[in-house]
C-alpha atoms as a PDB file:
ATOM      1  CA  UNK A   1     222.708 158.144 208.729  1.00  0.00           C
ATOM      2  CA  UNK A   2     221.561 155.155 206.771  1.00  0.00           C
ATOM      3  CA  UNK A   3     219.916 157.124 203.990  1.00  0.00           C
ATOM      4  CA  UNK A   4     223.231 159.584 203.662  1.00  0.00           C
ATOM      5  CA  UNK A   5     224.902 155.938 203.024  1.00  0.00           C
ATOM      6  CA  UNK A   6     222.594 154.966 200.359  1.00  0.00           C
ATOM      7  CA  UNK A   7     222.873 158.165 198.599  1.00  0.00           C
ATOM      8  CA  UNK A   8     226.580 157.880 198.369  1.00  0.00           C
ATOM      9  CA  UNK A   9     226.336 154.294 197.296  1.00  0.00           C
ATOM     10  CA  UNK A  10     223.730 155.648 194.578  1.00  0.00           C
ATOM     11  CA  UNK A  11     226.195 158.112 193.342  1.00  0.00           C
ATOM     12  CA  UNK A  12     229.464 155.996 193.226  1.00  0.00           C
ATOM     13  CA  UNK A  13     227.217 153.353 191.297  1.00  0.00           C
ATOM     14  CA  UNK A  14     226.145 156.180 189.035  1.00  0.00           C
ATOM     15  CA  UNK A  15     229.924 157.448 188.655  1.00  0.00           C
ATOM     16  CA  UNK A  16     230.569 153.570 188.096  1.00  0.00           C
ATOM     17  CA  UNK A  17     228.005 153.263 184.908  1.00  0.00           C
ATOM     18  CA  UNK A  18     229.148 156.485 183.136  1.00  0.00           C
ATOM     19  CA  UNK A  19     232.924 155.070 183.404  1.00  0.00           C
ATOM     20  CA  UNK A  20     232.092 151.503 181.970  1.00  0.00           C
ATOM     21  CA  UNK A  21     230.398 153.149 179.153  1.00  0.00           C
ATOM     22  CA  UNK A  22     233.457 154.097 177.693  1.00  0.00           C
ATOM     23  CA  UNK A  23     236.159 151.839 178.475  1.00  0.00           C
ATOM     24  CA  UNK A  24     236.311 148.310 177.654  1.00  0.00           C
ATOM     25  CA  UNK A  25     239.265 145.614 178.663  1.00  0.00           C
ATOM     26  CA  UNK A  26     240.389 143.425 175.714  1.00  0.00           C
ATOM     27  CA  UNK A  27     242.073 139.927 176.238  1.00  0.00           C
ATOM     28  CA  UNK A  28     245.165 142.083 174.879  1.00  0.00           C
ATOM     29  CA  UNK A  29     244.826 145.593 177.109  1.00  0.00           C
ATOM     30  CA  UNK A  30     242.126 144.322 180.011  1.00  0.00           C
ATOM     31  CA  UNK A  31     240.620 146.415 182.183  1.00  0.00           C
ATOM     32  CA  UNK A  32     242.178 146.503 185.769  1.00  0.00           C
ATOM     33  CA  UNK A  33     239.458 146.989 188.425  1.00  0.00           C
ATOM     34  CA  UNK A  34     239.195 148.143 191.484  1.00  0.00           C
ATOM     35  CA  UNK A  35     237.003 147.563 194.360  1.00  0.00           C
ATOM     36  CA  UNK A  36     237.127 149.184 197.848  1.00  0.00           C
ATOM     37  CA  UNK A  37     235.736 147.482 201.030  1.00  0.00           C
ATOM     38  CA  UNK A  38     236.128 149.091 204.512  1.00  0.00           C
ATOM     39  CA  UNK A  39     238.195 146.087 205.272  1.00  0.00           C
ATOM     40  CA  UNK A  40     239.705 144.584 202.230  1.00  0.00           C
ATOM     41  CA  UNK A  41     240.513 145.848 198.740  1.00  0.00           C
ATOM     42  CA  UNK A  42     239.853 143.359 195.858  1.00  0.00           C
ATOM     43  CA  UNK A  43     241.680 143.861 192.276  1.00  0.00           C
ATOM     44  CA  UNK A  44     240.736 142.357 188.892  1.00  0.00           C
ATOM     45  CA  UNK A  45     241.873 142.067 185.580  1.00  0.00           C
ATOM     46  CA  UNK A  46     238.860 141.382 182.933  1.00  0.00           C
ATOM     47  CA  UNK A  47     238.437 140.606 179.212  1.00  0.00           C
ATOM     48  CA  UNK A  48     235.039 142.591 178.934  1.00  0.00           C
ATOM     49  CA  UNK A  49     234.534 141.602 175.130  1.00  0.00           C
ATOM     50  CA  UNK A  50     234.498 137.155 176.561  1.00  0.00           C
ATOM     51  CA  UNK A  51     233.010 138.319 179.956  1.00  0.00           C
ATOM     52  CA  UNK A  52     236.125 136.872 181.529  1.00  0.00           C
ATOM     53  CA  UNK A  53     237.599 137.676 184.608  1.00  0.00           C
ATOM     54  CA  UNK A  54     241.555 136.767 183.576  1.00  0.00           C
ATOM     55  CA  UNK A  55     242.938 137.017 187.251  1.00  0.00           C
ATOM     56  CA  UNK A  56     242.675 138.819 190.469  1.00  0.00           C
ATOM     57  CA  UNK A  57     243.946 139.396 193.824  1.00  0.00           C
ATOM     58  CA  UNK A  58     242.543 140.354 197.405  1.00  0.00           C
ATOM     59  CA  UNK A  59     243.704 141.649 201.045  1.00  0.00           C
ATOM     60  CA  UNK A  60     243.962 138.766 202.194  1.00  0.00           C
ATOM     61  CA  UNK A  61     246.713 137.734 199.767  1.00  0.00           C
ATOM     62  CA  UNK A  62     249.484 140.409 201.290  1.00  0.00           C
ATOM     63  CA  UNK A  63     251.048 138.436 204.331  1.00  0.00           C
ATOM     64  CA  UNK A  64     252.193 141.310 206.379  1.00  0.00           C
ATOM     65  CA  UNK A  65     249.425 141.786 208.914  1.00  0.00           C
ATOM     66  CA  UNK A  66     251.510 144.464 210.075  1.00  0.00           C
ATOM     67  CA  UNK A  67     250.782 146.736 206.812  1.00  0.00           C
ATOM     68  CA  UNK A  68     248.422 149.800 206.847  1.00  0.00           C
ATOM     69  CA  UNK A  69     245.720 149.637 204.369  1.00  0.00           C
ATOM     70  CA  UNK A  70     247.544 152.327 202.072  1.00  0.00           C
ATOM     71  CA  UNK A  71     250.497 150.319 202.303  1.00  0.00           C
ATOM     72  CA  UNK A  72     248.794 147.082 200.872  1.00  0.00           C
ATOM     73  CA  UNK A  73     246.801 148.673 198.900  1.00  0.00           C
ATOM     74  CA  UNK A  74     250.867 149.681 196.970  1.00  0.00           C
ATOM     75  CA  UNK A  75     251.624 146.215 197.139  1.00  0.00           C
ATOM     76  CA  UNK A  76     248.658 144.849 196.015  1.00  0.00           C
ATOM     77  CA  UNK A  77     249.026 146.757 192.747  1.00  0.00           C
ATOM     78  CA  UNK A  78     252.811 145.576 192.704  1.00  0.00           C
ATOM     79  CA  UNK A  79     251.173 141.573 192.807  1.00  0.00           C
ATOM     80  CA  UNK A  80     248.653 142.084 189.873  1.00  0.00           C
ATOM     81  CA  UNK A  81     251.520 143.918 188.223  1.00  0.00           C
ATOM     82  CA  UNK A  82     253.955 140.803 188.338  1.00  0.00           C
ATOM     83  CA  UNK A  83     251.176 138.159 187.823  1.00  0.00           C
ATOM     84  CA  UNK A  84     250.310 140.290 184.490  1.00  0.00           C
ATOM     85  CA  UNK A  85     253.812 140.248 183.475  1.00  0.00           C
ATOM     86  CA  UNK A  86     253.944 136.579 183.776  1.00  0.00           C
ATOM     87  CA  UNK A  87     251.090 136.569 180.764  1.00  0.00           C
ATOM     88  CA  UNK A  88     252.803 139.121 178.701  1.00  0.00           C
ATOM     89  CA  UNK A  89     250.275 142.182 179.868  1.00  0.00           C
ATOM     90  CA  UNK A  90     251.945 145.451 179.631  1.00  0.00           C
ATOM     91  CA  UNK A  91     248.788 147.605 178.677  1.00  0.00           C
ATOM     92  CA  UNK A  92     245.890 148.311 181.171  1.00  0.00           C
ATOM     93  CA  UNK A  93     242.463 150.439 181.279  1.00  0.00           C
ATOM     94  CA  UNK A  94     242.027 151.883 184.965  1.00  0.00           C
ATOM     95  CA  UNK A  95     238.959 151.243 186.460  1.00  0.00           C
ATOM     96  CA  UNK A  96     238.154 152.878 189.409  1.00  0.00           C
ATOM     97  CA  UNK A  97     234.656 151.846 189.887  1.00  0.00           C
ATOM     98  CA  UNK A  98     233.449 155.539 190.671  1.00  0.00           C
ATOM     99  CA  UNK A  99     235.666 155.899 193.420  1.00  0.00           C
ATOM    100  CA  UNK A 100     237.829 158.983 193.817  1.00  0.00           C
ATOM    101  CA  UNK A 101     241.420 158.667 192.727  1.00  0.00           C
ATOM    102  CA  UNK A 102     243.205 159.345 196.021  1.00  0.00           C
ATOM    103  CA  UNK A 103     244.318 156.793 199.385  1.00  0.00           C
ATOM    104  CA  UNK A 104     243.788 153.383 198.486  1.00  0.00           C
ATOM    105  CA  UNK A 105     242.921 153.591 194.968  1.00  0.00           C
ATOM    106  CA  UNK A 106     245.899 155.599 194.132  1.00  0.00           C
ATOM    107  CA  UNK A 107     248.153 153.369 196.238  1.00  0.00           C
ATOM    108  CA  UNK A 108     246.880 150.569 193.719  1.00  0.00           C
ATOM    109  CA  UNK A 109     247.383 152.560 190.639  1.00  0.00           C
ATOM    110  CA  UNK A 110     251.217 153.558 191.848  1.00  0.00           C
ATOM    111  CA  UNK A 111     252.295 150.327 192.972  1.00  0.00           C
ATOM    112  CA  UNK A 112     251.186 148.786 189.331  1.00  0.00           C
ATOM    113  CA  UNK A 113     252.628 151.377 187.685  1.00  0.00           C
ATOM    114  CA  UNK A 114     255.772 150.404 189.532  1.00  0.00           C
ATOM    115  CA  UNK A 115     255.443 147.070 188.951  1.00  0.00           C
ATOM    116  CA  UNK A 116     255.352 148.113 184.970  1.00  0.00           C
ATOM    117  CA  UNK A 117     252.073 148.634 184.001  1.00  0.00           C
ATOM    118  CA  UNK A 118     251.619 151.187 181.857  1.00  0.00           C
ATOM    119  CA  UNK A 119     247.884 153.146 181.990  1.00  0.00           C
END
């Protein structure tokens, strides 16, 4: 069982590297990233050309323990939505770290795109 998880690890980092090779954030139109934990689901925003993580957010931020992980993963993208609003961001670059887009990762993409993101 262990090796079929290191073989899908391989493959998602492999899907990862072929994705960063084209798309680069600016300080302008950063790259939103996303990263997928059984538990948790973290969310950045990164200036690739300084090396610059601008901001982020994490599970732990959403206060409604009562949420499933689909529905924070909506509000989650909502929260880095508003806090790039707040610094004049209305451009993004999706990165989905080679994961597929469907469940969580969608949720995130949706619920910035309803906070007014635009992809």
């Amino acid at each position: 069982m262990k090796n079929l998880q290191k073989i899908k690890r391989e493959a998602r980092l492999k899907r990862h590297r072929k994705v960063r090779a084209k798309i680069n954030g600016t300080k302008d139109i950063p790259r939103l990233s996303v990263f997928r934990s059984n538990k948790d689901l973290f969310i950045q925003m990164v200036d690739d050309i300084d090396g610059k993580t601008l901001f982020s957010v994490g599970g732990k931020e959403i206060k409604e323990k009562d949420k499933t992980k689909l529905e924070t993963a909506f509000l989650l993208g909502k929260l880095i939505a508003e806090k790039a609003s707040k610094v004049n961001i209305k451009k993004v670059v999706f990165d989905r770290s080679g994961y597929k887009y469907h469940g969580r990762v969608k949720a995130v993409a949706d619920g910035a795109r309803k906070g007014g993101l635009e992809f």
